[in-house]
Protein backbone atom coordinates (compact mmCIF):
# COMPACT_ATOMS: atom_id res chain seq x y z
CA UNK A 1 39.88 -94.51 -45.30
CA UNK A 2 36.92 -92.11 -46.15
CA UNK A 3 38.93 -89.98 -43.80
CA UNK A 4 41.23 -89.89 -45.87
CA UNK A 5 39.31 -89.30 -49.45
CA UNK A 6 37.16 -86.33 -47.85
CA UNK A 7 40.07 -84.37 -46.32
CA UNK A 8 42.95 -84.77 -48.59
CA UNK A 9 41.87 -86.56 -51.92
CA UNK A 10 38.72 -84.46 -52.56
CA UNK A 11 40.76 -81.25 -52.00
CA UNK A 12 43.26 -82.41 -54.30
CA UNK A 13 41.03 -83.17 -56.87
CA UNK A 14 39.50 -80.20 -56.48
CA UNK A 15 42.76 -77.92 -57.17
CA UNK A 16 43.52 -80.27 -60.28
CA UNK A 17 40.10 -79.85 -61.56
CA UNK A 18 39.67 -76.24 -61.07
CA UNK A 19 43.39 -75.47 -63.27
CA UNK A 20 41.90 -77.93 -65.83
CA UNK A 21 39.01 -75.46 -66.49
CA UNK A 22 41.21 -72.60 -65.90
CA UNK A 23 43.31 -73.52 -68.80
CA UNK A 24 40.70 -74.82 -71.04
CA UNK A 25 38.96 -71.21 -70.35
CA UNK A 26 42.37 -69.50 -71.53
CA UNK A 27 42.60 -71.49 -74.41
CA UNK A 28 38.87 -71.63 -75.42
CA UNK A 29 39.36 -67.72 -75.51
CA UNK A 30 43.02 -67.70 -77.51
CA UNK A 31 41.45 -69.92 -79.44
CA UNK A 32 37.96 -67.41 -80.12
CA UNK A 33 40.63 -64.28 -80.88
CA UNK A 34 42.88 -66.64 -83.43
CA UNK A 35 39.34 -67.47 -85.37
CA UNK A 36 38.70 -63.83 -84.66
CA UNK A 37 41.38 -62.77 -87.16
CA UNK A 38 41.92 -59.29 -88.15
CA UNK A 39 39.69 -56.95 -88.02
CA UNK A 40 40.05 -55.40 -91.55
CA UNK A 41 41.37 -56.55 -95.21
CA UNK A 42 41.83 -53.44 -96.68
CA UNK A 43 44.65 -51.16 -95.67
CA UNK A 44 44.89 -47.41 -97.60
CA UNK A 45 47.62 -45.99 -96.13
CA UNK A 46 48.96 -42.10 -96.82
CA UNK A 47 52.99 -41.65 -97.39
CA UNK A 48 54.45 -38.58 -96.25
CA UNK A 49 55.56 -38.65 -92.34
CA UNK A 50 52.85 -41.55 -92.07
CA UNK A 51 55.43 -43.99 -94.14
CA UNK A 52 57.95 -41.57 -95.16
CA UNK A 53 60.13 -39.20 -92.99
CA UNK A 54 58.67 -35.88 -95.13
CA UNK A 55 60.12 -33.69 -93.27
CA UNK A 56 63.21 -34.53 -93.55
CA UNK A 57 63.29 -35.07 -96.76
CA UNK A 58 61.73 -31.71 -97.48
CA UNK A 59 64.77 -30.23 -95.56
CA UNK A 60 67.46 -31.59 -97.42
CA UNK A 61 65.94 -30.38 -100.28
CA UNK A 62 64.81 -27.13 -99.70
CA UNK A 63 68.17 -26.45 -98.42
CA UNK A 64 69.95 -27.78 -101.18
CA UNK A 65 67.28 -26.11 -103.84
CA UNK A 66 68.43 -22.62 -102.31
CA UNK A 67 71.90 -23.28 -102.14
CA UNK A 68 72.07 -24.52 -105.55
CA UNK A 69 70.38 -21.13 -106.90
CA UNK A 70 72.35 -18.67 -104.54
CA UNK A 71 69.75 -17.79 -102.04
CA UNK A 72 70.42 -17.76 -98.24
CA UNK A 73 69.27 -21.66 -96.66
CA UNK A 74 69.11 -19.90 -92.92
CA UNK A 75 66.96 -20.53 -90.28
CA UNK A 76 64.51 -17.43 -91.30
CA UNK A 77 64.42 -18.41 -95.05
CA UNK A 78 63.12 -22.20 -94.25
CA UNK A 79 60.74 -20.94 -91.86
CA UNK A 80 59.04 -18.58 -93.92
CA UNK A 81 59.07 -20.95 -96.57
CA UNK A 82 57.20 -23.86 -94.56
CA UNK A 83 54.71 -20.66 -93.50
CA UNK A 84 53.90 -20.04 -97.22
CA UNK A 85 54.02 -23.76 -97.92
CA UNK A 86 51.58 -24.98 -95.31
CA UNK A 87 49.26 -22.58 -96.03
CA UNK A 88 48.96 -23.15 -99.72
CA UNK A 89 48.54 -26.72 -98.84
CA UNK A 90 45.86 -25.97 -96.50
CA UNK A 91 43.94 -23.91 -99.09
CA UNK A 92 44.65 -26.94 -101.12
CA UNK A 93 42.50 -29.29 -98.75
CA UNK A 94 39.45 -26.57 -98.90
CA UNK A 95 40.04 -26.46 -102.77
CA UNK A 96 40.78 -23.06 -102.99
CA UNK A 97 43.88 -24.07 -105.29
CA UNK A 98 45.38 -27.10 -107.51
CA UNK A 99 48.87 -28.56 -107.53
CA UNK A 100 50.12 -27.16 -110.36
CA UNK A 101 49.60 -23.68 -108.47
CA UNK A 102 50.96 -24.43 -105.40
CA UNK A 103 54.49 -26.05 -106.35
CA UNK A 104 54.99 -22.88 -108.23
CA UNK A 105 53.05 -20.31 -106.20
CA UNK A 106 55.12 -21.09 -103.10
CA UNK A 107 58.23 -20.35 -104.86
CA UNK A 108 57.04 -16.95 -106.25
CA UNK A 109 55.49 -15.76 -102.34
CA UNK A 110 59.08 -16.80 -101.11
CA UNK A 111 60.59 -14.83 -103.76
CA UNK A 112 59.01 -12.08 -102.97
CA UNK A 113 59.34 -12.18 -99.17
CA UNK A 114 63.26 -12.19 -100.25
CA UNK A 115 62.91 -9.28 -102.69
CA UNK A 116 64.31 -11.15 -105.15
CA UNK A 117 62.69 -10.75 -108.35
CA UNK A 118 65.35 -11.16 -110.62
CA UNK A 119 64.98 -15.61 -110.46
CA UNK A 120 61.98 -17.41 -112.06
CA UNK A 121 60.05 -19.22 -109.36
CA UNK A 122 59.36 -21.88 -112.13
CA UNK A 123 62.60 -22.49 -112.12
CA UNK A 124 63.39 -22.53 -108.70
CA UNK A 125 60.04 -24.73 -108.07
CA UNK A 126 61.34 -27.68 -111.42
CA UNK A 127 64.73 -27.28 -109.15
CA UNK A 128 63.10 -28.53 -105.73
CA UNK A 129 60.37 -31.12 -107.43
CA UNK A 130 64.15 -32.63 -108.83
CA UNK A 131 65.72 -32.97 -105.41
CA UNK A 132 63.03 -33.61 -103.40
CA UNK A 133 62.37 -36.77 -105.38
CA UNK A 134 65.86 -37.84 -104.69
CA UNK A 135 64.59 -38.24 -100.97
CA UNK A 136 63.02 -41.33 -100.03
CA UNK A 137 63.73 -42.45 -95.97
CA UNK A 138 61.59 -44.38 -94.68
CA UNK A 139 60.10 -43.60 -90.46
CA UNK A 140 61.35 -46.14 -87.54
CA UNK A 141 59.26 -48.68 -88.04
CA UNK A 142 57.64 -48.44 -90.93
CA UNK A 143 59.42 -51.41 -93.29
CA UNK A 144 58.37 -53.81 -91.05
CA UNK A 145 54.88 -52.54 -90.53
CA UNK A 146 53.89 -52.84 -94.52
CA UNK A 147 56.61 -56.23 -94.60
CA UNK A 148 54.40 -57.88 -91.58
CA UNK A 149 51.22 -56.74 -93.45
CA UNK A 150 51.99 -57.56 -96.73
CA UNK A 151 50.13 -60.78 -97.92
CA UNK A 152 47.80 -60.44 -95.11
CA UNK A 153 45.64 -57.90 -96.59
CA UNK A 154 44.95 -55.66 -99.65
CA UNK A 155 47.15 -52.16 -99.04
CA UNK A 156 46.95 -49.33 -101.32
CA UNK A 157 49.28 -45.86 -100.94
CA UNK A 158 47.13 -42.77 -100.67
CA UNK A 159 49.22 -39.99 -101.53
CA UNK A 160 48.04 -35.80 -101.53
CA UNK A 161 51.48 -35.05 -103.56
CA UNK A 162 52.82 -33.83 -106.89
CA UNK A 163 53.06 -36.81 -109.44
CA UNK A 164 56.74 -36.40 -110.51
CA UNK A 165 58.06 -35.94 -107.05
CA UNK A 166 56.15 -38.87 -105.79
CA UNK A 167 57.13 -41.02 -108.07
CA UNK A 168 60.31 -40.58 -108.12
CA UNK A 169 60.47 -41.09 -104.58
CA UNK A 170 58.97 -44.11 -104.74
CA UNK A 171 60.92 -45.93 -107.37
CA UNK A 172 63.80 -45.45 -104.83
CA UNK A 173 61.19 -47.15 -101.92
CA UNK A 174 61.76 -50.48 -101.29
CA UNK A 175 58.40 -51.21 -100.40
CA UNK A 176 56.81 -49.68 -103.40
CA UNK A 177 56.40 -53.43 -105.15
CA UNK A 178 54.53 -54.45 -101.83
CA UNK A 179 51.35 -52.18 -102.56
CA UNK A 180 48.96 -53.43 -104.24
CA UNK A 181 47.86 -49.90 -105.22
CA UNK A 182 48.98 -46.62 -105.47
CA UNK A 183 46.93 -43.27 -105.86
CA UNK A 184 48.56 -40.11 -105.97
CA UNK A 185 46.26 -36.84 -105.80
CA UNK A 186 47.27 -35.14 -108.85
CA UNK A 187 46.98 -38.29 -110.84
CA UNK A 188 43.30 -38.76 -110.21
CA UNK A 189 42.58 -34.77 -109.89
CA UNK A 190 41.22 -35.12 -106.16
CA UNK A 191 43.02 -34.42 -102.55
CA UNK A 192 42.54 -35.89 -99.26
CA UNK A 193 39.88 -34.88 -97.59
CA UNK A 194 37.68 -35.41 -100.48
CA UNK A 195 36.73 -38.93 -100.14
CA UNK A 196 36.61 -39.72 -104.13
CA UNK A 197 40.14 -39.97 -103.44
CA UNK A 198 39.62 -43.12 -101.31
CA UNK A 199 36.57 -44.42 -103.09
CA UNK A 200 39.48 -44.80 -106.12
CA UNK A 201 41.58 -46.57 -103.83
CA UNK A 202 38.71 -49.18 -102.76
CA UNK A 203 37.51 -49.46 -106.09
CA UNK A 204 41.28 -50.90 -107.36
CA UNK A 205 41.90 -52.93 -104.19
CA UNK A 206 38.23 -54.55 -104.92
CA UNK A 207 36.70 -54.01 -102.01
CA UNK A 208 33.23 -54.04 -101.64
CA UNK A 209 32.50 -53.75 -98.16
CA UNK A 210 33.56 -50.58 -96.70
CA UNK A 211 33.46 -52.35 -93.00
CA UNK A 212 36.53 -54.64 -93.66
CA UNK A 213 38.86 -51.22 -94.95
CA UNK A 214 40.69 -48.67 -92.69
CA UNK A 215 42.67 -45.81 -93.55
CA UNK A 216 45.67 -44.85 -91.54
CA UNK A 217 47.56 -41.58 -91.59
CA UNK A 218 48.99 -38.59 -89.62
CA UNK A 219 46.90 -35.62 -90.91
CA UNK A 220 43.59 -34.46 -89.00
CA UNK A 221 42.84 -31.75 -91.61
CA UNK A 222 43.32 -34.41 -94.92
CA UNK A 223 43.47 -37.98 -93.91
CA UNK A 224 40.36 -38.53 -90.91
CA UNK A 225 37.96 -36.18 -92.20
CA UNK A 226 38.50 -37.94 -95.64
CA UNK A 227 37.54 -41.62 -94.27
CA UNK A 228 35.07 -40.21 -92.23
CA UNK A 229 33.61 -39.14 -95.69
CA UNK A 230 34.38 -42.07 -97.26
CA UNK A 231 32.78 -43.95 -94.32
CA UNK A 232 35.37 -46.07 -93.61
CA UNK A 233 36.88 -46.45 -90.20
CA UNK A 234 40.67 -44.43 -89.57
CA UNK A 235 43.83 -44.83 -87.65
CA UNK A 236 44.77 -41.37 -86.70
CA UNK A 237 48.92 -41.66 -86.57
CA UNK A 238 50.65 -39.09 -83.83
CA UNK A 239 54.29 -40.54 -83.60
CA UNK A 240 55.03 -37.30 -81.83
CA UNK A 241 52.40 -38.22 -78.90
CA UNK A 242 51.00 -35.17 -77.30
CA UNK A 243 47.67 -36.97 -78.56
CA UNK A 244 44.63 -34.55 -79.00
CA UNK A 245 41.13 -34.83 -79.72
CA UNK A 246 40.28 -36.27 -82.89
CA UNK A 247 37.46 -37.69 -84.60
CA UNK A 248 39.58 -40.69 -85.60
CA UNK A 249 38.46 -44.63 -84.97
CA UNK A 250 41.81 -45.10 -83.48
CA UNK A 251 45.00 -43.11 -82.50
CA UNK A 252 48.35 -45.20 -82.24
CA UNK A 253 52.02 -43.40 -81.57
CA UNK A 254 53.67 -45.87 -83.30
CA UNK A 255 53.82 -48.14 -86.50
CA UNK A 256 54.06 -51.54 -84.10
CA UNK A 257 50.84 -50.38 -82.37
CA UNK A 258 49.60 -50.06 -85.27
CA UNK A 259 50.47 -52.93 -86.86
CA UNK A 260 48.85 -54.78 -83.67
CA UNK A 261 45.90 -53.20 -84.20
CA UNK A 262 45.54 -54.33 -87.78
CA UNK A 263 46.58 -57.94 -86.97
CA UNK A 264 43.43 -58.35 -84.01
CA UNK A 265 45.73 -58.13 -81.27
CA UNK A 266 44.82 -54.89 -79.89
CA UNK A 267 41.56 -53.62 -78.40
CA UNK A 268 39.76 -50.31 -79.79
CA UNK A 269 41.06 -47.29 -77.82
């Protein structure tokens, strides 16, 4: 009998007690990460190729913009174009210009790289603000990263962009009514990097405590450097991959890493 209870009972025992603690372990620690919760409240999240598919958008328009005013839409014209364009936006960032300059001024340097003095760049520039806001598609993934966020924390749109084109884009969003706020640069007369812009964007989500908000976007010129400033963790976005250096919090490739990040079920990279 005792035989019997050392050599096969005791062992069984044994394997039935030890998978008893293993799965009170595993739940004792699913348990910790549920009460865990997210790790922030406070999303501010930029638009263009973060949310939006910019350049895309920005395609179809330019090229339709040119066509429209009988200038050549080739393959040399749109590159020099984005040349002129990002570096205007760039002397934006270091506030070496405004907005109202730049959606002008980038008309009149392309109009004279074409030699074509004869067409008012204001013109040209009222002509592209008008279809560009016509352009509103969204990035893979991004509906059902603000949809799954929505109601579980405060998210605000932080936007370096012209007012009118912005706007208009958004009213054709469909998740415009899920924000619960919405600051464009030229509204509130300051760009991403400055951090005023996202000290606006706390102050009408009312937070308080700059350790529960995160910004997430795709620029490492405008959109870390800015909640660095701001000091408020970041979520550099590189949907391209090809990941470099950065002085971002996190880096995710995609809106569903992302969005497990933000819900606690991803650990800090």
């Amino acid at each position: 009998m005792w035989i019997l209870i050392v050599f096969v009972l005791l062992p069984i025992f044994g394997i039935l007690g030890a998978n008893y603690l293993f799965k009170r372990t595993y739940k004792d620690k699913h348990a910790w990460r549920k009460k865990k919760g997210m790790p922030y409240q406070y999303l501010l999240v930029d638009n263009d190729n973060t949310l939006m598919d910019f350049n895309a958008a920005e395609q179809k328009a330019l090229t339709q913009t040119l066509t429209e005013a009988g200038l050549p839409a080739d393959e040399d014209t749109c590159a020099a174009y984005h040349h002129i364009n990002d570096a205007l936006w760039k002397a934006l960032e270091k506030g070496e210009t405004t907005q109202a300059e730049l959606k002008v001024e980038r008309f009149r340097q392309l109009l004279n790289h074409m030699n074509r003095s004869d067409i008012w760049p204001e013109r040209i520039a009222d002509a592209y603000a008008k279809n560009l806001g016509n352009y509103a598609d969204l990035l893979y993934g991004a509906d059902d990263f603000i949809q799954s966020l929505h109601g579980k924390m405060k998210i605000a749109l932080v936007s370096n962009g012209v007012s009118a084109i912005q706007r208009s884009r958004l009213a054709k969003c469909p998740l415009t009514p899920l924000f619960d706020a919405i600051v464009i640069s030229e509204e509130v007369g300051v760009a991403k990097p400055d951090p005023r812009m996202l000290e606006i964007a706390l102050e009408k989500l009312g937070c308080t405590n700059k350790k529960q908000a995160v910004l997430m976007g795709d620029s490492l010129s405008a959109d870390i450097p800015a909640a660095n400033a701001a000091g408020i963790h970041s979520i550099y976005f590189c949907r391209k991959g090809g990941v470099q250096k950065n002085d971002a919090t996190y880096t995710v490739t995609s809106h569903r890493e992302a969005l497990k990040l933000l819900l606690g079920t991803e650990t800090k990279q």
